[in-house]
Protein backbone atom coordinates (compact mmCIF):
# COMPACT_ATOMS: atom_id res chain seq x y z
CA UNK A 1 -23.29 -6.48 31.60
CA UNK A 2 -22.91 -3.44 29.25
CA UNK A 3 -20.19 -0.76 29.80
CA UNK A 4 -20.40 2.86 30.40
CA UNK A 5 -19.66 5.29 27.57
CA UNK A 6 -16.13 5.61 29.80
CA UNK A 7 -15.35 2.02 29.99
CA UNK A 8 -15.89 1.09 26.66
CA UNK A 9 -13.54 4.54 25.75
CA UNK A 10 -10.48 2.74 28.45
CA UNK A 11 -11.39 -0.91 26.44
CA UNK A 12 -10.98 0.65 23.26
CA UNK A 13 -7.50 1.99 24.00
CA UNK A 14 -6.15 -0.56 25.38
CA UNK A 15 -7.10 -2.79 22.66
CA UNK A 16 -5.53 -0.29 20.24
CA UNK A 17 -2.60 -0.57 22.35
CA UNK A 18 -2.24 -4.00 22.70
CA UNK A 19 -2.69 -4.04 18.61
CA UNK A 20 0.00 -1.71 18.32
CA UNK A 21 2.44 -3.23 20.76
CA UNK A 22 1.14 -6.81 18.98
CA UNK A 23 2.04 -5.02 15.52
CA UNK A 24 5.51 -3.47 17.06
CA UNK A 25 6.25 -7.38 18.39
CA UNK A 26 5.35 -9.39 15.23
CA UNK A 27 7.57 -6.98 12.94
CA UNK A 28 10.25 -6.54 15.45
CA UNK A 29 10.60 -10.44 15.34
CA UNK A 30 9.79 -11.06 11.34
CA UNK A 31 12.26 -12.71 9.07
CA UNK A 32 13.26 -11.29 5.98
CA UNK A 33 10.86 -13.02 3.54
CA UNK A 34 8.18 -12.51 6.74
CA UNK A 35 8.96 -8.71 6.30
CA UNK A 36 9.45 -8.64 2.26
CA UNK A 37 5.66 -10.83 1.93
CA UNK A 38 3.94 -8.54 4.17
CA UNK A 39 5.44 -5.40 2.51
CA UNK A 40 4.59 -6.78 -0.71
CA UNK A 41 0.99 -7.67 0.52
CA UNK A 42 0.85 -3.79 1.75
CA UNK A 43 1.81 -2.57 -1.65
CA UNK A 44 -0.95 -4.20 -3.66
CA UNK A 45 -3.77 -3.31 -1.27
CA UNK A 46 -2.61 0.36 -1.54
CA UNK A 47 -2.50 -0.23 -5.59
CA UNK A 48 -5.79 -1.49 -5.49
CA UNK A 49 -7.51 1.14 -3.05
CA UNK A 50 -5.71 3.50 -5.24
CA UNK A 51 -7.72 2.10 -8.57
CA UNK A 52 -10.54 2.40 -6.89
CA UNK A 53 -10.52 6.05 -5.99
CA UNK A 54 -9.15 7.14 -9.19
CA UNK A 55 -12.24 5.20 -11.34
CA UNK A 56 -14.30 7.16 -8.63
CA UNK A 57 -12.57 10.52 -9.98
CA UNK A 58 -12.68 9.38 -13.74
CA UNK A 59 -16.37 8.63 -13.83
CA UNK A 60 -17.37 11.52 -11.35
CA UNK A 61 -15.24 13.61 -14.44
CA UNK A 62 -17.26 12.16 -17.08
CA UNK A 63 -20.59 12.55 -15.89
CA UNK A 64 -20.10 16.28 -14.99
CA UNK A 65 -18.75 16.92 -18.60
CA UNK A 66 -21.91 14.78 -19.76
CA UNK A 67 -24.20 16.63 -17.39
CA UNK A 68 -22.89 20.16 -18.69
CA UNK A 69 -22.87 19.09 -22.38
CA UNK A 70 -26.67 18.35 -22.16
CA UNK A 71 -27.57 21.74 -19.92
CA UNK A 72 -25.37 23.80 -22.59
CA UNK A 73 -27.33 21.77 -24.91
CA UNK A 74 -31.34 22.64 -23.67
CA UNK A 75 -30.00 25.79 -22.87
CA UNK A 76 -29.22 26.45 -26.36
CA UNK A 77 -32.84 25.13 -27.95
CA UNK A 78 -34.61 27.19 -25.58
CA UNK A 79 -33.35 29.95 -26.31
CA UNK A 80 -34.10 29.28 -29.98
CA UNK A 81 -37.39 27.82 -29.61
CA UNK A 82 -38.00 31.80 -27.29
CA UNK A 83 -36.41 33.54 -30.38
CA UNK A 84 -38.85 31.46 -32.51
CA UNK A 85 -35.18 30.45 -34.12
CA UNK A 86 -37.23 27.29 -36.71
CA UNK A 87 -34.55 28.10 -39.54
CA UNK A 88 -31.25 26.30 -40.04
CA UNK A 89 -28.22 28.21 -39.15
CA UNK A 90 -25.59 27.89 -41.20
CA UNK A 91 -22.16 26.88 -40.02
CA UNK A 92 -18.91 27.91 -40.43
CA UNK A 93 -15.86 26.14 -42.25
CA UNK A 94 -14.46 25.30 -38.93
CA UNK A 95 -17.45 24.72 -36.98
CA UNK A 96 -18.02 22.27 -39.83
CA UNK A 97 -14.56 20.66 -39.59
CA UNK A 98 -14.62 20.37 -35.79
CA UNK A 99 -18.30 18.72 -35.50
CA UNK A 100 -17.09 16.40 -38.79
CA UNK A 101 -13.29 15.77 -36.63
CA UNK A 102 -15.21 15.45 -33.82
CA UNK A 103 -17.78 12.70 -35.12
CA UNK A 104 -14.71 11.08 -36.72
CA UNK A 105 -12.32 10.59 -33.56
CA UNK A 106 -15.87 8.88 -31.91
CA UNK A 107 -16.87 6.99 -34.47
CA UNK A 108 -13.59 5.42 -34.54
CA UNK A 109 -13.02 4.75 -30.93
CA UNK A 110 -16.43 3.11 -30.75
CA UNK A 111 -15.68 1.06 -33.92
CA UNK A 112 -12.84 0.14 -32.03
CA UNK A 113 -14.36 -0.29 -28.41
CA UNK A 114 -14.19 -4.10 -27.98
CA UNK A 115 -10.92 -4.21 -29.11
CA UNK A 116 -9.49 -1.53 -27.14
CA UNK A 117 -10.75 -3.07 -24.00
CA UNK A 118 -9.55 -6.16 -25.03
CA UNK A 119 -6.18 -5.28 -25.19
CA UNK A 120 -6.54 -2.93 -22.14
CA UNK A 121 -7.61 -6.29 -19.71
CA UNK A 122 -4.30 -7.97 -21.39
CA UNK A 123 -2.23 -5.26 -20.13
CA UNK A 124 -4.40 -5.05 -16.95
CA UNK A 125 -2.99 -6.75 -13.77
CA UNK A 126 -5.89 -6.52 -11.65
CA UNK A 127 -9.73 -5.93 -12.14
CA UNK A 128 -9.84 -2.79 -10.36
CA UNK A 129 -7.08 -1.54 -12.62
CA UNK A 130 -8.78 -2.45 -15.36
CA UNK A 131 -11.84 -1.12 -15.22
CA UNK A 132 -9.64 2.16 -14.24
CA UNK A 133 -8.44 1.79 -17.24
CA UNK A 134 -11.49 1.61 -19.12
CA UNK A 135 -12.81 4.13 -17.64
CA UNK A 136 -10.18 6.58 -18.75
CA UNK A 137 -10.50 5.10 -22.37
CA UNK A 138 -13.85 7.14 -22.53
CA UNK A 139 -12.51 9.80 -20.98
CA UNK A 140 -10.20 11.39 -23.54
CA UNK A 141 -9.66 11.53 -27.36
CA UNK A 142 -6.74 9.79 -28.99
CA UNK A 143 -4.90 10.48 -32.10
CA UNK A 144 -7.09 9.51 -35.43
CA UNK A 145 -3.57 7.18 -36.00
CA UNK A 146 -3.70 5.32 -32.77
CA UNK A 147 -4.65 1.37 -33.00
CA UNK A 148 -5.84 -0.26 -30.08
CA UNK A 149 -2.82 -1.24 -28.97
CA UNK A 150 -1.49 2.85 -28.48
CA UNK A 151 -4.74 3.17 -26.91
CA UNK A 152 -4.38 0.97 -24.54
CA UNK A 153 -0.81 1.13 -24.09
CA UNK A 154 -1.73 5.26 -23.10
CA UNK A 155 -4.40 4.84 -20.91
CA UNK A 156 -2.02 2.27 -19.09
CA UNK A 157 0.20 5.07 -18.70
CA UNK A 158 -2.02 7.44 -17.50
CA UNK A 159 -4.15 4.96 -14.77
CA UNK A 160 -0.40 4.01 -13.64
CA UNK A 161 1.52 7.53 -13.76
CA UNK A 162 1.16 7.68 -9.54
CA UNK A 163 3.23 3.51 -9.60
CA UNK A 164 5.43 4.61 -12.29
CA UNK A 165 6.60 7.64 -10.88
CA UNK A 166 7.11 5.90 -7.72
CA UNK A 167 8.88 3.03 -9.19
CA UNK A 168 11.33 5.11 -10.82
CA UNK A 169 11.78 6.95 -7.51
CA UNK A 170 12.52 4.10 -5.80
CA UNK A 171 15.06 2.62 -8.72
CA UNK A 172 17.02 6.14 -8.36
CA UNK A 173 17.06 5.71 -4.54
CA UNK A 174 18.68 2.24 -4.75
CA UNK A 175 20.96 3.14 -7.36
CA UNK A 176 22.12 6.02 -5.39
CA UNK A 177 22.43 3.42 -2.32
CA UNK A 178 24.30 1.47 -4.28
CA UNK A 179 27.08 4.01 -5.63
CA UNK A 180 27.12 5.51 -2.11
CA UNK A 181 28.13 1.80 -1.11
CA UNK A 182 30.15 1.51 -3.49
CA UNK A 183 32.42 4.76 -2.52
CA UNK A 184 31.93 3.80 0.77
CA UNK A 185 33.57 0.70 0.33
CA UNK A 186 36.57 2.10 -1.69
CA UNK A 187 37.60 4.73 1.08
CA UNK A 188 34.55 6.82 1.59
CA UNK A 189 33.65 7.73 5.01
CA UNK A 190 30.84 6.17 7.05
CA UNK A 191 28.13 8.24 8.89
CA UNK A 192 29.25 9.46 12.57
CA UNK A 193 27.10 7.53 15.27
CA UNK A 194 26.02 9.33 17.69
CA UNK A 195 27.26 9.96 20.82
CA UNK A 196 26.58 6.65 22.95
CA UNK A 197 24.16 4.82 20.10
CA UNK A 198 25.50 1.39 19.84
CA UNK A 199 27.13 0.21 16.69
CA UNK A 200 24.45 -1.05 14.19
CA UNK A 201 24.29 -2.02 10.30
CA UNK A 202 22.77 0.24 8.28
CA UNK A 203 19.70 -2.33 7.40
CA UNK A 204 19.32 -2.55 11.57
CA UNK A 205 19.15 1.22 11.91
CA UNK A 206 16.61 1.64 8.56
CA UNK A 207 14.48 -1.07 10.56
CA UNK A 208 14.96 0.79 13.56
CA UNK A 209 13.66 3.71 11.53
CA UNK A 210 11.03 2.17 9.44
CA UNK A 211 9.11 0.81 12.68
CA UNK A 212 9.46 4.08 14.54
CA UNK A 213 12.22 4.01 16.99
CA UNK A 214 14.53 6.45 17.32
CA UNK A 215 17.89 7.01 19.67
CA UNK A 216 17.25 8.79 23.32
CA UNK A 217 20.67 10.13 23.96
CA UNK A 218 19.42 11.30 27.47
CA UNK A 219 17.95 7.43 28.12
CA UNK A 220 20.36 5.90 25.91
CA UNK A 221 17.99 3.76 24.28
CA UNK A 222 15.64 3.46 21.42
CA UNK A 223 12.02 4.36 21.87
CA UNK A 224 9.25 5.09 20.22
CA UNK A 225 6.17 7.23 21.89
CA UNK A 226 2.76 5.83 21.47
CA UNK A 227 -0.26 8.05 20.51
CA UNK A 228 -2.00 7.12 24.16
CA UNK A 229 1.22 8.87 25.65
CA UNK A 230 2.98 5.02 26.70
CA UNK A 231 6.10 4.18 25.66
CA UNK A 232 7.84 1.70 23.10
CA UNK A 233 11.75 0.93 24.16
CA UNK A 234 13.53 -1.55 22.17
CA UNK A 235 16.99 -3.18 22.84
CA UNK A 236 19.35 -3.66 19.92
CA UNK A 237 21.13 -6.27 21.97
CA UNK A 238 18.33 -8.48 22.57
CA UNK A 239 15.82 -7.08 20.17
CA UNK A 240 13.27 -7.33 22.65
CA UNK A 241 10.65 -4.52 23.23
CA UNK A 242 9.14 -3.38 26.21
CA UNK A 243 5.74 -1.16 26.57
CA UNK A 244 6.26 0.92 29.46
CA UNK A 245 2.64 3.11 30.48
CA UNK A 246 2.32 6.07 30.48
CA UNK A 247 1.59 6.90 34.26
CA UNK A 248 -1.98 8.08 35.37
């Protein structure tokens, strides 16, 4: 028997929060390598969505230049061919020397093609960040000096600027961890815990923190609110979490 529009609206959310509480459970309860696979699992599904929109951007980019470059182009001849324009023009010196630089820089990057992709898929740790890569290859105009290796060492640079800036973030975030352990340790002072929060390590409260929770110094517990209005409480004690609903 089908549901109304209104049933199948109640299933819905209480499927999402049985998901969520299901979610809340399993990563309450993971172990560390449980918690450091799944993280790790996370990261390189985000890398890879992340190739794929940017090769979505790339090409989009490169077909609008294209599309321009040929309307600028027809534009131009028919205007001539109205102007009954049949005679060469001549050019100047540095028209000359930028359609001559021009032809140069692609003549040499298509000599080079095969190779430059060849050394971009060695560098390349996926196939969506390859073709990313690829993709930005044709994009932009390299140095008449550049081998195939610069080329491809670039383009990695510039497909992977979002990762590297994050990695380096995150090194500068541990290493200030780390000193600010360090002083700790050697007569620094520790954060103040609020007023009735039990006493916790500082990788239980980032958990705490990462999955949501936060200290009710009115309940004197951790919670977290849920988006249907129900409620996520969590005891550091027994690290068990309960769902209380949110009342009709």
């Amino acid at each position: 028997m089908s549901m109304t529009p209104e049933e199948q609206k109640a299933a819905d959310a209480a499927k999402a929060e049985a998901d969520e509480k299901a979610e809340a459970d399993a990563r309450a309860n993971e172990t560390d390598a449980d918690k450091k696979a799944r993280e790790q699992t996370e990261r390189e599904a985000s890398l890879k969505k992340s190739y794929e929109d940017e090769l979505i951007k790339e090409r989009a980019a490169r077909e609008k230049a294209e599309k321009a470059m040929a309307d600028a182009a027809y534009k131009k001849r028919h205007e001539e061919e109205e102007e009954g324009g049949e005679e060469d023009h001549p050019l100047t010196r540095a028209e000359l020397q930028s359609i001559l630089e021009r032809e140069r820089q692609l003549t040499r990057v298509e000599t080079h093609r095969e190779s430059i992709e060849g050394r971009i898929r060695s560098l390349a740790t996926s196939v969506e960040e390859g073709n990313l890569m690829i993709e930005v290859s044709k994009n932009r105009t390299f140095p008449s000096h550049y081998s195939p290796e610069d080329v491809a060492e670039e383009v990695y640079a510039i497909a992977n600027r979002k990762k590297l800036r994050l990695e380096r973030d995150e090194a500068l975030r541990a290493l200030a961890e780390k000193d600010n352990a360090n002083r700790t340790g050697t007569g620094g002072h520790h954060d103040s815990v609020r007023a009735g929060e039990p006493k916790m390590t500082d990788i239980d409260k980032g958990e705490y923190t990462r999955l949501g929770f936060s200290w009710n110094g009115t309940s004197r517990r951790y919670e977290k609110r849920l988006s249907n209005g129900s409620l996520l409480v969590k005891d550091p004690q027994t690290k068990r979490v309960v769902l209380i609903r949110k009342s009709s």
